[in-house]
Protein backbone atom coordinates (compact mmCIF):
# COMPACT_ATOMS: atom_id res chain seq x y z
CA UNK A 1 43.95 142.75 161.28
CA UNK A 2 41.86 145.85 160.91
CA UNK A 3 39.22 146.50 158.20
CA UNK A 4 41.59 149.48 156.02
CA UNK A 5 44.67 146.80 156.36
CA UNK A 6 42.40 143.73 155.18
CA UNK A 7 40.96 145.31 152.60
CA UNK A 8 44.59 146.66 151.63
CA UNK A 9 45.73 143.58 151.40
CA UNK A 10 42.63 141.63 149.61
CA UNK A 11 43.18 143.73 146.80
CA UNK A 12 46.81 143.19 146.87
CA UNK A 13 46.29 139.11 146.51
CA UNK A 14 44.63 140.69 143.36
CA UNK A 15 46.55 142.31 141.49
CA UNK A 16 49.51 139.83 142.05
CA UNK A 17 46.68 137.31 140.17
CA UNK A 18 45.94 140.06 137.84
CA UNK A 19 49.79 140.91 137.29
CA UNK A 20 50.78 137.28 136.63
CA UNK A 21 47.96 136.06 134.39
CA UNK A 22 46.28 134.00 136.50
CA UNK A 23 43.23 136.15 136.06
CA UNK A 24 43.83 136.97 132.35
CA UNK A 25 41.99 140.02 130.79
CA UNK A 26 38.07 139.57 130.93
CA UNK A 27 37.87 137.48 132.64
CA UNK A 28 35.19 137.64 134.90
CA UNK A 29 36.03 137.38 138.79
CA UNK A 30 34.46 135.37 141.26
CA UNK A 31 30.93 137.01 142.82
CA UNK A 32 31.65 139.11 145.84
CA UNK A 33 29.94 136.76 147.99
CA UNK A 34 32.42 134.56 147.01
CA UNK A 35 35.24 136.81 147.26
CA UNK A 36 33.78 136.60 150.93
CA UNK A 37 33.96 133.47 151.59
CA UNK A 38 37.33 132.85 149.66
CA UNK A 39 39.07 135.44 151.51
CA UNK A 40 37.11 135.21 154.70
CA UNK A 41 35.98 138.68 154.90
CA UNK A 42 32.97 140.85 155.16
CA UNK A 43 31.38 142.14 151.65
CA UNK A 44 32.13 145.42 152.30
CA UNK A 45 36.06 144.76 152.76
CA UNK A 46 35.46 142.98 149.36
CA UNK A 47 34.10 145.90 147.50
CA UNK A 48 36.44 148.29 148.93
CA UNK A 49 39.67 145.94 147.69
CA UNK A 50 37.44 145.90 144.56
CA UNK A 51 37.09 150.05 144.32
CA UNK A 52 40.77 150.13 144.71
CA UNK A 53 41.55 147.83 142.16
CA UNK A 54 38.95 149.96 140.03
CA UNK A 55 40.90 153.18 140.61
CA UNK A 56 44.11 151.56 139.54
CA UNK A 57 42.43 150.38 136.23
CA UNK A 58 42.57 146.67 137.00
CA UNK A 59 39.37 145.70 137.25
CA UNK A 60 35.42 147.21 136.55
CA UNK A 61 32.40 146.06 136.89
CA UNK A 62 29.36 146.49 134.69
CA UNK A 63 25.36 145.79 135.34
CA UNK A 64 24.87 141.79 134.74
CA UNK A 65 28.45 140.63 134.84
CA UNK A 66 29.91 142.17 138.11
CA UNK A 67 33.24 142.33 138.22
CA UNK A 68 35.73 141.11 135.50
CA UNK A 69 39.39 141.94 134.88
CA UNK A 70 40.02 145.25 132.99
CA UNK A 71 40.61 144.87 129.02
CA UNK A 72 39.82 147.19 126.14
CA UNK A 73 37.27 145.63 123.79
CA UNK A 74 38.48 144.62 120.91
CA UNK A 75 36.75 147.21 118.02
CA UNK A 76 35.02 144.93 114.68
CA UNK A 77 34.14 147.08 111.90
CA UNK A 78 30.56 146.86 110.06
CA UNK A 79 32.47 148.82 106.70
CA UNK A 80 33.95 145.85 104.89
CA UNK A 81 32.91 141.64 105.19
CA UNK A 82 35.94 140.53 106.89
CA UNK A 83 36.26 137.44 109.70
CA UNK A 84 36.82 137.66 113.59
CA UNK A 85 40.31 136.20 113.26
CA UNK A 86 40.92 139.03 110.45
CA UNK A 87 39.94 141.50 112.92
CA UNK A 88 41.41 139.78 115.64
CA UNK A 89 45.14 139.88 113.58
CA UNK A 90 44.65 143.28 112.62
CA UNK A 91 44.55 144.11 116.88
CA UNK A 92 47.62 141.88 117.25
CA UNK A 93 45.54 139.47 119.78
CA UNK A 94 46.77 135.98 119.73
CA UNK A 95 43.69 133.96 118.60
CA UNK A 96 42.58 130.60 118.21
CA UNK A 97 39.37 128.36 117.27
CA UNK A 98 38.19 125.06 118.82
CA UNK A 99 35.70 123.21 117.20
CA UNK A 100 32.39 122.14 119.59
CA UNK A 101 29.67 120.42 116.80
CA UNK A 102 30.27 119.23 113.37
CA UNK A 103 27.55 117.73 111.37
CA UNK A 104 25.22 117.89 109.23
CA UNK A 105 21.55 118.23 110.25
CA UNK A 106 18.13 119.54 108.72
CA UNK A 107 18.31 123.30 108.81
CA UNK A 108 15.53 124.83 110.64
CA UNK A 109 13.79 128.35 111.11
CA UNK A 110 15.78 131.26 110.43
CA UNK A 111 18.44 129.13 108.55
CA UNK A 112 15.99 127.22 106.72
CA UNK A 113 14.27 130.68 105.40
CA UNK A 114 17.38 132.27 103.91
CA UNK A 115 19.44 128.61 102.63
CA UNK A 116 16.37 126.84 102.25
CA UNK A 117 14.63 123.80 103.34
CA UNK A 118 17.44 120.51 103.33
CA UNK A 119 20.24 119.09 105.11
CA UNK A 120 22.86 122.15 105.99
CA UNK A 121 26.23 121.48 107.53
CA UNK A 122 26.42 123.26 111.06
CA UNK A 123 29.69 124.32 112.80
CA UNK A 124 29.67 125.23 116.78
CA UNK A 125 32.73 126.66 117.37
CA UNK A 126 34.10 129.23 120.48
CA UNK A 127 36.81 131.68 119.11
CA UNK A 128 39.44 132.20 121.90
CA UNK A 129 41.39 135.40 122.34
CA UNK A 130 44.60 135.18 124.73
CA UNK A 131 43.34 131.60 125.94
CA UNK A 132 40.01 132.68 127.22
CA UNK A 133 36.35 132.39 125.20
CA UNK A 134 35.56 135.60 123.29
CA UNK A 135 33.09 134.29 121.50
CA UNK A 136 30.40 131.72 120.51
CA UNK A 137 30.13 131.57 116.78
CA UNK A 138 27.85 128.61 114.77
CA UNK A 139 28.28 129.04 110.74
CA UNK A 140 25.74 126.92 108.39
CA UNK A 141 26.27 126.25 104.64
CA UNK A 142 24.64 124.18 102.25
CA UNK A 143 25.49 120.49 102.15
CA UNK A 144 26.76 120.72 98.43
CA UNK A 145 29.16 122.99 99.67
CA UNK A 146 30.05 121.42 102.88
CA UNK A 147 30.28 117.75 101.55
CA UNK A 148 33.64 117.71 100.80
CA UNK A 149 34.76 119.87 104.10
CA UNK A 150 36.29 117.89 107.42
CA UNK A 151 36.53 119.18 110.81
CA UNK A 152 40.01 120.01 111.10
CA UNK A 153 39.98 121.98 107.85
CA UNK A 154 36.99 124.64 109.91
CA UNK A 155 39.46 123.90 112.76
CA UNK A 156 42.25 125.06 111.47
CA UNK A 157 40.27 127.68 108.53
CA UNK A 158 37.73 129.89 107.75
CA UNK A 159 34.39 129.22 105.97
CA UNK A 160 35.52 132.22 103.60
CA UNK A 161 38.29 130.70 102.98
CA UNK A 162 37.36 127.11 102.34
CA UNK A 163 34.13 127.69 100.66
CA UNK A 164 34.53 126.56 96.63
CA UNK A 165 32.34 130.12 95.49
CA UNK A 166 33.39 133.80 95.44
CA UNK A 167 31.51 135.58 98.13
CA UNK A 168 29.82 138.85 97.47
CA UNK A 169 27.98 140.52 100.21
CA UNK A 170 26.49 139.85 103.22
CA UNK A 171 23.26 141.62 105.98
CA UNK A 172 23.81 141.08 109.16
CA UNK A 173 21.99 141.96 111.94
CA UNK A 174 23.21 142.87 115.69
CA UNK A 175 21.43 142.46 119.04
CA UNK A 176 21.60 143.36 122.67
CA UNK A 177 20.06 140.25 124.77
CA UNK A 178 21.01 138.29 128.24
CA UNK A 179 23.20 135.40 127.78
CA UNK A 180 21.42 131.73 128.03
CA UNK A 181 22.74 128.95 130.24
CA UNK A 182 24.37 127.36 127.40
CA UNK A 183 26.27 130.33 126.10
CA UNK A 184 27.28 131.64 129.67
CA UNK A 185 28.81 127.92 130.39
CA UNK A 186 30.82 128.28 127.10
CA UNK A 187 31.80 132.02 127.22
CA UNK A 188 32.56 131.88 131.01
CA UNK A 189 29.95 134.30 131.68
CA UNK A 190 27.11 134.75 134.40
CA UNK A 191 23.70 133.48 132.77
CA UNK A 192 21.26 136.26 132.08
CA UNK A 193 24.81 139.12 131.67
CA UNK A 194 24.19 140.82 128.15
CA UNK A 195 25.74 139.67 125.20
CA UNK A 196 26.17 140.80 121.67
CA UNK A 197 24.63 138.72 118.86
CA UNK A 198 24.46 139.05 115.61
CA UNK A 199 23.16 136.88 112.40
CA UNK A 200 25.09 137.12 109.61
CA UNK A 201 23.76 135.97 105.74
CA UNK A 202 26.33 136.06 103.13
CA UNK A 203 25.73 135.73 99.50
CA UNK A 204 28.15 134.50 96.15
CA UNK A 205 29.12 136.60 93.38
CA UNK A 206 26.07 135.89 92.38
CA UNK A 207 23.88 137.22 95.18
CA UNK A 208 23.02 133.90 96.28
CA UNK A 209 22.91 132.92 100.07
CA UNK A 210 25.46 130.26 101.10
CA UNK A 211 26.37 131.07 104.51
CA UNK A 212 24.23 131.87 107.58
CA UNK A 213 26.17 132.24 111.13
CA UNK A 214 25.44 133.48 114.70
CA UNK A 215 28.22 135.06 116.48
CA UNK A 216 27.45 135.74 120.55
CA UNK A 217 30.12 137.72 122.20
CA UNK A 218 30.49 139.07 125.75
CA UNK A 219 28.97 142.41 126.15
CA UNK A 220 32.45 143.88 127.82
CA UNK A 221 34.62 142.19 125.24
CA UNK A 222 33.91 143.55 121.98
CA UNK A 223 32.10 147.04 120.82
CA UNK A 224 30.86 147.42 117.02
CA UNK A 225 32.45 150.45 114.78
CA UNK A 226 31.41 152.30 111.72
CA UNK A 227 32.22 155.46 109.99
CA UNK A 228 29.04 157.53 109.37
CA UNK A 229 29.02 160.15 106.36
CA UNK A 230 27.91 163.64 107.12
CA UNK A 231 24.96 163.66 105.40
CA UNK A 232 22.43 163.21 107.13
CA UNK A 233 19.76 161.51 105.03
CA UNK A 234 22.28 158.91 104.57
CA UNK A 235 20.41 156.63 107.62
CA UNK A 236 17.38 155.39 105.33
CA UNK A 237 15.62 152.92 106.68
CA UNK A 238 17.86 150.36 104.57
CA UNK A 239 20.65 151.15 107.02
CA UNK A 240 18.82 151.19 110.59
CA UNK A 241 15.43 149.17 111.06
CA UNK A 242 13.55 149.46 114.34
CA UNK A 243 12.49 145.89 116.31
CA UNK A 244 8.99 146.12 118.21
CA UNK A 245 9.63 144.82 121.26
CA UNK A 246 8.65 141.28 121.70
C-alpha cells in the first residue's frame, strides 16, 4: 500500500475511534512512536494521518501533551465562589466525583499556615467530566468541622454544601507548572505536560478560614475567565501579584 493511501487510511481507523467514543474528547492519544508501532508505519505516515485529522478538527496537539482528541475547554469563572460541578452543570457536561483519600491527618505547610497547626480532614478526589479525569482536586477543613462528615457524603456532595458554617469569601491563587508523576497517572496525562493549579482559601461569614483546596487540571481542558472593567487603574496590585521566579 503506498505512503498517501496508508496514511489515508491511518487516519481513517481514527476518526471511526474518535466518531464512536472510543477515544472520548481529551483524551490524550497514544505518542506517535507508538502510533508507529501500533499501526506499523513510518512516523511520518503517522503525522500526516495526524495533520489530516487536525484539519478536520478532530484532533490537535499542543507543546508537552502531543496529541489529544479535540474538545473545547470548559470556561470557570474567577467573578463569583462557585464549585467545579456548578460550573460543570452550567456547560451541560455530565460530571461525576470519585473519592481517592479520606482521612484525617496533621495539616502541614501551606495548609497548616492559613487553618492552623492540628489535625485537618483531607479529601483526594479526581472530578470526571464525560467519564474521563478533568481534574485532581484535594479540599482540607478543620477537624471540628469534618468530624461528623463520611466519605460517601464528599462522594456524593460538596464541601460547600456539607460544611455546618455560611461561607463568605475566598483568594485563590492560579498557576502554570508541569504535571508530576502522580498527577499525570491520575489525570491521564504525560508527566512533565502543563497543568493548571490553583489554591483556593475560603473563609465563613465571619472571615474566618475553613477550607483550603488544590485543584490541578489539564492545561487543554479548562481555560480561566473574568470580566475586566474599563478602568484601567482597576488592576492594583490586590488583583494581580507578580511571583519571582524560583
Amino acid at each position: 500500500m503506498s505512503r498517501v493511501i496508508r496514511y489515508k487510511a491511518i487516519a481513517e481507523t481514527l476518526r471511526r475511534q474518535i466518531e464512536s467514543g472510543k477515544l472520548a474528547a481529551g483524551q490524550v492519544l497514544p505518542s506517535e512512536a507508538e502510533l508507529s508501532a501500533t499501526h506499523e508505519a513510518s512516523r511520518v505516515t503517522i503525522r500526516k494521518s495526524l495533520d489530516e485529522l487536525r484539519s478536520a478538527g478532530l484532533v490537535a496537539s499542543r507543546q508537552g501533551f502531543g496529541w489529544f482528541v479535540a474538545a473545547d475547554p470548559l470556561q470557570q469563572s474567577l467573578e463569583v465562589l462557585g464549585t467545579i460541578e456548578g460550573q460543570l452543570a452550567e456547560s451541560d457536561r455530565s460530571s461525576e466525583r470519585e473519592v481517592l483519600s479520606f482521612a484525617f491527618v496533621e495539616a502541614q505547610g501551606w495548609v497548616a499556615e492559613k487553618l492552623g497547626e492540628g489535625t485537618v480532614l483531607e479529601v483526594i478526589r479526581v472530578n470526571l467530566v464525560d467519564g474521563r479525569p478533568f481534574g485532581r482536586v484535594t479540599v482540607w477543613c478543620e477537624e471540628r468541622l469534618g468530624a461528623g462528615l463520611s466519605r460517601s457524603e464528599v462522594s456524593s456532595s460538596t464541601f460547600h454544601d456539607l460544611l455546618p458554617v455560611t461561607l463568605g469569601s475566598a483568594v485563590q491563587t492560579i498557576a502554570a507548572v508541569a504535571a508530576d508523576a502522580s498527577d499525570a497517572e491520575i489525570l491521564e496525562i504525560p508527566t512533565g505536560s502543563p497543568v493548571l493549579v490553583t489554591h483556593r482559601v475560603t473563609c465563613d461569614a465571619d472571615g474566618k478560614p475553613v477550607l483550603a483546596s488544590q485543584h490541578v487540571f489539564p492545561g487543554h481542558l479548562t481555560e480561566y475567565v473574568v470580566d475586566l472593567p474599563a478602568a484601567s487603574d482597576t488592576l492594583s496590585s490586590q488583583h494581580l501579584r507578580l511571583v519571582e521566579p524560583g
